[in-house]
C-alpha atoms as a PDB file:
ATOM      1  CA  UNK A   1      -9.999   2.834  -3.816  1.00  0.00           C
ATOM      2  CA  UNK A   2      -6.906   2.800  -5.390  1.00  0.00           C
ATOM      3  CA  UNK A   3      -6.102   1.609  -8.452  1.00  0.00           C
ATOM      4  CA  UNK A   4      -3.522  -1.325  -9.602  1.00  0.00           C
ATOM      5  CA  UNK A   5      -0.745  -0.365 -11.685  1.00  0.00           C
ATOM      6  CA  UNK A   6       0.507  -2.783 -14.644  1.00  0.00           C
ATOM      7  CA  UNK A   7       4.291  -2.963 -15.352  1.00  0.00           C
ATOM      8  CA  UNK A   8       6.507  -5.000 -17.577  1.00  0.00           C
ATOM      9  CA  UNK A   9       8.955  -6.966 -15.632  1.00  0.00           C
ATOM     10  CA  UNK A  10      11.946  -9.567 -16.343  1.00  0.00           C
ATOM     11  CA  UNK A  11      12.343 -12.607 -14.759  1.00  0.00           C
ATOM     12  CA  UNK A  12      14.310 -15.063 -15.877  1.00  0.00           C
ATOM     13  CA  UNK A  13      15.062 -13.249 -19.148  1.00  0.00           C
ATOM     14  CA  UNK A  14      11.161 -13.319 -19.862  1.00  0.00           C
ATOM     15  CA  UNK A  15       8.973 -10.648 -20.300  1.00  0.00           C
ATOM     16  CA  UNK A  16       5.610 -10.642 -18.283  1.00  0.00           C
ATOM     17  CA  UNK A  17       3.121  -7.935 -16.514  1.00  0.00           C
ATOM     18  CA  UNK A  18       2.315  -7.583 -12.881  1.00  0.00           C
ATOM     19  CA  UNK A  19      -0.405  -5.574 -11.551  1.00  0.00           C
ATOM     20  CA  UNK A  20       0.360  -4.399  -7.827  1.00  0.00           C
ATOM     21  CA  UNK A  21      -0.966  -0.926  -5.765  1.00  0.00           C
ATOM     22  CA  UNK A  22       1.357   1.675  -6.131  1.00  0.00           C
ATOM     23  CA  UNK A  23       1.988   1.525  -2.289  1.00  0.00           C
ATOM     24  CA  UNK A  24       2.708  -2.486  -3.163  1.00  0.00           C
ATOM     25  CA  UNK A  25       5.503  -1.455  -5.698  1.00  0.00           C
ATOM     26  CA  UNK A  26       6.818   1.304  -3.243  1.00  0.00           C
ATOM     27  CA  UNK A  27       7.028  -1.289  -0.690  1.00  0.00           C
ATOM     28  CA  UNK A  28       9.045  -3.411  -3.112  1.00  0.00           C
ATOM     29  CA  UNK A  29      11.229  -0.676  -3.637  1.00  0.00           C
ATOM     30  CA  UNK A  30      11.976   0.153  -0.251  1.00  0.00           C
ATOM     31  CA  UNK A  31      12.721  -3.732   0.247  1.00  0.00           C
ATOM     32  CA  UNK A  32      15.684  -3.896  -2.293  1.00  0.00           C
ATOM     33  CA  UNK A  33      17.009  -1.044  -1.459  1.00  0.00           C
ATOM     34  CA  UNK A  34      17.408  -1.908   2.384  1.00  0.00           C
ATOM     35  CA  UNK A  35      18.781  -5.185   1.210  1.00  0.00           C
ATOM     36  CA  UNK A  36      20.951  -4.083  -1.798  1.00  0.00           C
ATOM     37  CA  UNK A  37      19.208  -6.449  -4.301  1.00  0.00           C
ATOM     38  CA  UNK A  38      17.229  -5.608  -7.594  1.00  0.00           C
ATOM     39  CA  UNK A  39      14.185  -6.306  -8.234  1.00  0.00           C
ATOM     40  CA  UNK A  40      14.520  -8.583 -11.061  1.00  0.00           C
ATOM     41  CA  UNK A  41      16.916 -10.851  -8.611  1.00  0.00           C
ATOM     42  CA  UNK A  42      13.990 -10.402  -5.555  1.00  0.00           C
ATOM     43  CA  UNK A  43      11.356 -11.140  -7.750  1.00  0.00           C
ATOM     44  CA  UNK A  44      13.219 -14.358  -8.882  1.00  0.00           C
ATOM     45  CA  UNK A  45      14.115 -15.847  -5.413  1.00  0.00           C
ATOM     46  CA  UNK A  46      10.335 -15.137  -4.994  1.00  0.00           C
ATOM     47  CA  UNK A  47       9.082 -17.325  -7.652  1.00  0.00           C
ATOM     48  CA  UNK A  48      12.008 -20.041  -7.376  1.00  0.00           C
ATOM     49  CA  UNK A  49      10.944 -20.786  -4.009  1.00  0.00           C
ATOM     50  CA  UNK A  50       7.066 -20.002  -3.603  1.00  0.00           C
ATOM     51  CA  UNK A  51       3.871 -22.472  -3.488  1.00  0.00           C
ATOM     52  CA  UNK A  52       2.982 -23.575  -6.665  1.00  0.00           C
ATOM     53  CA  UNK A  53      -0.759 -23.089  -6.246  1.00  0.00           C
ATOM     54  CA  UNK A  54      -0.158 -19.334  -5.878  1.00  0.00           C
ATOM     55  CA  UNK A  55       0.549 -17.048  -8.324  1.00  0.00           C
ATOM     56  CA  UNK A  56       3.438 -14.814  -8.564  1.00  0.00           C
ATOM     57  CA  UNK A  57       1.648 -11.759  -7.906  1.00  0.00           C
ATOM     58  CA  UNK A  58       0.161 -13.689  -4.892  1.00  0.00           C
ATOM     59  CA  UNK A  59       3.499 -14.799  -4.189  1.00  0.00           C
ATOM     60  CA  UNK A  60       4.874 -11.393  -3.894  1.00  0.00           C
ATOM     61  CA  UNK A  61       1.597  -9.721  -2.193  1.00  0.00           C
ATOM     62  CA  UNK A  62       2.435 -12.346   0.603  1.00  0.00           C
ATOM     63  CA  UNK A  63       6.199 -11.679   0.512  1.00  0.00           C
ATOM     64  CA  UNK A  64       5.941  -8.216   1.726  1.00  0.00           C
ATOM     65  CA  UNK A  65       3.844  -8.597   4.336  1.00  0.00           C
ATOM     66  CA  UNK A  66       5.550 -11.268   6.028  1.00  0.00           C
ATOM     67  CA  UNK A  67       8.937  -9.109   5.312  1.00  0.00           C
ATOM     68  CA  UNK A  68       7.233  -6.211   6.928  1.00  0.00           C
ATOM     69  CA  UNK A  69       5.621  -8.110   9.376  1.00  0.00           C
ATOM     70  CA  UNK A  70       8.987  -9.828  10.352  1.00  0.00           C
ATOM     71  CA  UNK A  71      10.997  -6.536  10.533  1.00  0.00           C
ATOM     72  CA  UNK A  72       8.836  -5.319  13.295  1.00  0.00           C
ATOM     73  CA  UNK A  73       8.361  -8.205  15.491  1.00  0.00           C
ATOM     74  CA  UNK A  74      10.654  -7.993  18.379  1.00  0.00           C
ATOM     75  CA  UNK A  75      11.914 -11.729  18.187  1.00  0.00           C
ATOM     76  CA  UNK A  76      14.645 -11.853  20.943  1.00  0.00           C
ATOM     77  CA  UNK A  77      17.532 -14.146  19.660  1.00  0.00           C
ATOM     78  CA  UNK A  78      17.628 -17.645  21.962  1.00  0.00           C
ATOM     79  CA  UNK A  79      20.757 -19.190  22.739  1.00  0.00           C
ATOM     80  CA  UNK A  80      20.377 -22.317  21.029  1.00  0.00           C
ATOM     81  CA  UNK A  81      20.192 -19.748  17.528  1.00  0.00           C
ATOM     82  CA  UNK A  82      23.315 -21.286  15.811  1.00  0.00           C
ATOM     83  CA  UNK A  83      23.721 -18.233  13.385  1.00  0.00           C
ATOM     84  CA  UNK A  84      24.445 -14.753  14.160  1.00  0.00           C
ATOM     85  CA  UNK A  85      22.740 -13.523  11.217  1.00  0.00           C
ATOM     86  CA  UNK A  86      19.714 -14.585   9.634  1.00  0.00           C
ATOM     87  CA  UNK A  87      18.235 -12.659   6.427  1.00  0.00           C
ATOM     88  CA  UNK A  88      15.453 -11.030   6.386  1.00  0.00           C
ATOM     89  CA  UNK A  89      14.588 -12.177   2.732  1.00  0.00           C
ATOM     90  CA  UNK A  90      15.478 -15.414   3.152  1.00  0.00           C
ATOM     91  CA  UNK A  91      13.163 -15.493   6.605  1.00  0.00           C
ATOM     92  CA  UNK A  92      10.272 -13.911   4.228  1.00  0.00           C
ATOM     93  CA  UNK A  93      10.439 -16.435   1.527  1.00  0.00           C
ATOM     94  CA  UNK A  94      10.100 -19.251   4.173  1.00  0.00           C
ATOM     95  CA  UNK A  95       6.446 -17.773   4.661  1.00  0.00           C
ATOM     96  CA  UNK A  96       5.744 -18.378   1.299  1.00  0.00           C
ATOM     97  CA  UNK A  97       6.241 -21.992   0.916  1.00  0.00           C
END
């Protein structure tokens, strides 16, 4: 089994501690730096727009996978699609709420 690991983060100029598998925080990582954001800002976006009855954590957990999840389904684009380009986080966080 593997083990969670605790880190320190920021959000919102706070200080609090997150326990996620190290493949969860690699994961993470991987996300911001395919979308050019930090963590901090990610992790923020996350909180601003998840369900209140889940944590952050949670909130997070649930993130990734639907960001994963999302960049490997095939979705063909239909014609009625009235945007050219649709973000990925943004498409994630809608999962959440």
């Amino acid at each position: 089994m593997t083990s969670l690991s605790n880190r320190v983060i920021t959000i919102y100029n706070r200080k609090t501690s997150m326990r996620l598998a190290p493949a969860e925080w690699e994961a993470i990582e991987t996300i911001c730096k395919r979308e050019n954001i930090s963590r901090k800002t990610l992790f923020e976006l996350i909180d601003m727009n998840r369900d209140e009855r889940l944590g952050l954590t949670s909130s997070i957990r649930l993130f990734s996978i639907i960001y994963y999840k999302n960049s490997i389904s095939n979705k063909p684009k239909t014609d009625n699609d009235s945007t050219d380009f649709i973000n990925p986080i943004f498409e994630a966080i809608k999962g959440i709420v």
